[in-house]
Protein backbone atom coordinates (compact mmCIF):
# COMPACT_ATOMS: atom_id res chain seq x y z
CA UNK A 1 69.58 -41.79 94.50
CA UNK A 2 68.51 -40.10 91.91
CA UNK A 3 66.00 -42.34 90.03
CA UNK A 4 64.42 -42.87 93.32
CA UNK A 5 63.52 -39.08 93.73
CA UNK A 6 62.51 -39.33 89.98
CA UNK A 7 59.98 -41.99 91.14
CA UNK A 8 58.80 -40.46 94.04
CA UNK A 9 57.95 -37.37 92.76
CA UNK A 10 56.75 -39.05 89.21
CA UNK A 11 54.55 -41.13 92.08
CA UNK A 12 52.91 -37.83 94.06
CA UNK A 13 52.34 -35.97 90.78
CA UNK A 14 50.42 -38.79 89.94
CA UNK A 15 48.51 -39.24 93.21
CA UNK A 16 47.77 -35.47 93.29
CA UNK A 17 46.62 -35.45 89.72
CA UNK A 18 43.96 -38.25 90.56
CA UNK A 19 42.95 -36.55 93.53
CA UNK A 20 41.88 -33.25 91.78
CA UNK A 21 40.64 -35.30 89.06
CA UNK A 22 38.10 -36.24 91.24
CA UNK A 23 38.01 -33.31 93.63
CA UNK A 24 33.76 -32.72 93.78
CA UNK A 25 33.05 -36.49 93.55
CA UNK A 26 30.59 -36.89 96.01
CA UNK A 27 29.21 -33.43 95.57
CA UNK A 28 29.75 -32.37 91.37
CA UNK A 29 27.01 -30.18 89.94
CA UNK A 30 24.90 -32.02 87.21
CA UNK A 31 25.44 -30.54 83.95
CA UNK A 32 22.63 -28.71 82.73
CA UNK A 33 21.04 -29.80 79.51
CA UNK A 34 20.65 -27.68 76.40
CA UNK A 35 17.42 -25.29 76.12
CA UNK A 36 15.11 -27.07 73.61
CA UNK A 37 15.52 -25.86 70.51
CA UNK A 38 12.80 -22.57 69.56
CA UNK A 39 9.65 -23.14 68.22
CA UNK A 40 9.14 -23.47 64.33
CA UNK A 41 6.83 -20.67 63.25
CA UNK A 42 4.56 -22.09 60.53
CA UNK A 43 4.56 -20.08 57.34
CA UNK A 44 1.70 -17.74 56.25
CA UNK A 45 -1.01 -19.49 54.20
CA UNK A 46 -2.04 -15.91 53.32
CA UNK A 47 -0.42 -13.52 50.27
CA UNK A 48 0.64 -10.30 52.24
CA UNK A 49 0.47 -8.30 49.28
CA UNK A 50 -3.07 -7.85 47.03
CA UNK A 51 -3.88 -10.24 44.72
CA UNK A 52 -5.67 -8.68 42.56
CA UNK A 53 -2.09 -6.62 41.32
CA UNK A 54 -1.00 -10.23 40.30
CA UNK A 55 -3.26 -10.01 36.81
CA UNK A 56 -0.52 -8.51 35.13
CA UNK A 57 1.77 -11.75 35.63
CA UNK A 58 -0.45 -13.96 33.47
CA UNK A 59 0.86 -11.32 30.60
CA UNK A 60 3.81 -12.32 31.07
CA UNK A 61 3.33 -15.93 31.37
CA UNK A 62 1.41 -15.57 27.92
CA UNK A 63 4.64 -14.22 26.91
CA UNK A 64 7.01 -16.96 28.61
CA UNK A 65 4.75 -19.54 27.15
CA UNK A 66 4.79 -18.27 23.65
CA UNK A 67 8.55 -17.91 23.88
CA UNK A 68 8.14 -14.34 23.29
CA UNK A 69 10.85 -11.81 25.14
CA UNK A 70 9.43 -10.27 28.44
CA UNK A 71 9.81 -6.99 27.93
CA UNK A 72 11.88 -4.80 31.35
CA UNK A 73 9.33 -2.75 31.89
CA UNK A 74 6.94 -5.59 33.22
CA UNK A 75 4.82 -5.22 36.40
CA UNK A 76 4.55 -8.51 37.60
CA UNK A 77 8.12 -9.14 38.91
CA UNK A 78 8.31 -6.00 41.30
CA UNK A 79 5.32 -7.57 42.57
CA UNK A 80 7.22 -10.41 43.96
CA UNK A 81 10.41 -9.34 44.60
CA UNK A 82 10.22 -8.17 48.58
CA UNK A 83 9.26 -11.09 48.54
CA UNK A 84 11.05 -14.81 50.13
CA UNK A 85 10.32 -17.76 47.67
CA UNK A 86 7.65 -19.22 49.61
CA UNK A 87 5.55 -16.09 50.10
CA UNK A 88 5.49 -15.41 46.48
CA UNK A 89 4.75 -18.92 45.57
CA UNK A 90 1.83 -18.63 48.21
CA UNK A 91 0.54 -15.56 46.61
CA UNK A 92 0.67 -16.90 42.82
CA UNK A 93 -0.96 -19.87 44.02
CA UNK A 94 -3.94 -17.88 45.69
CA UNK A 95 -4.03 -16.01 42.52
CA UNK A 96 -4.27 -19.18 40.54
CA UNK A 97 -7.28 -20.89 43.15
CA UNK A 98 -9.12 -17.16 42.87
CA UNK A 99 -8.75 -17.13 38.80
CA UNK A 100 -7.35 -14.04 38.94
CA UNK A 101 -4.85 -14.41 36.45
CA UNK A 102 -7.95 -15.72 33.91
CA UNK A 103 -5.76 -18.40 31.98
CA UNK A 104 -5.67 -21.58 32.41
CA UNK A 105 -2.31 -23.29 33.55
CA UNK A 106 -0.19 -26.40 34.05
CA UNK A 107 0.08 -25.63 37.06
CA UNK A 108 3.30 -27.34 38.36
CA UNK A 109 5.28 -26.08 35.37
CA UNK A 110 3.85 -22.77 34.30
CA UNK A 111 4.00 -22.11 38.29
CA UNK A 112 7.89 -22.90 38.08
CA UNK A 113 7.83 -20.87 34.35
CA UNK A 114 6.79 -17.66 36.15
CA UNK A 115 8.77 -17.78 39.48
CA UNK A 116 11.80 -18.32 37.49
CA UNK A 117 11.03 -15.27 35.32
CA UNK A 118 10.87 -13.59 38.62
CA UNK A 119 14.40 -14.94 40.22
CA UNK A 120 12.52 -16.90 42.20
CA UNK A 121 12.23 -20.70 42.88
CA UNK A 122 9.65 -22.90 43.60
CA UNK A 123 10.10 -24.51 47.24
CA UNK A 124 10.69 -27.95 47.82
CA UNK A 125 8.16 -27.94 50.45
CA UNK A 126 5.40 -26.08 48.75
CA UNK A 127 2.02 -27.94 46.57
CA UNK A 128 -0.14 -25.15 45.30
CA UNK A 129 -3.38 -27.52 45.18
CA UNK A 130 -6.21 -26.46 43.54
């Protein structure tokens, strides 16, 4: 008698399991979907601090490239440094298109040469064409 009440209630556990499984058939909410993902801001194609400051930073390229020491007193870092990566590669590169810096570069790897002085690095996703 035993394994018969085993079955029986192994049987309605069972049949009330797929009943709830399926409780709102007819009637189940459709799943929202996801909110679309936010809107990509495009970067500034301005520099948001003056150009004209960035003069002193061919200095210390001059330096860089005649593998002279930059000395710590040097004013075109703090220039840059509020800065993100891409903003400060934007301004050196309107500084470079304005002649501001009045030297003539390579650009790609004088460009890297100075951002690296300044802890910064050049962006993957950045051309400074002139």
């Amino acid at each position: 008698m035993a394994p018969s009440k085993l079955v029986l209630f192994l049987a309605l556990n069972l049949a009330l399991l797929a009943a709830t499984a399926h409780a709102c058939a007819p009637y189940c909410p459709t799943p929202t979907p996801p909110p679309p993902p936010p809107p990509v801001v495009p970067t500034p194609s301005t520099c948001s601090i003056d150009t004209l400051k960035l003069k002193v930073c061919a200095n210390v390229l001059n330096l860089l490239k005649l593998n002279l020491p930059v000395p710590a007193n040097e004013e075109c870092c703090p220039l840059l440094s509020g800065l993100a990566n891409l903003d400060a590669s934007v301004c050196l590169c309107t500084a470079i298109k304005a002649e501001i810096l009045g030297i003539k570069l390579n650009v790609p790897v004088d460009f890297t040469l100075l951002l690296n002085q300044c802890r910064k690095t050049y962006p993957d996703n950045f051309t400074c064409s002139i």
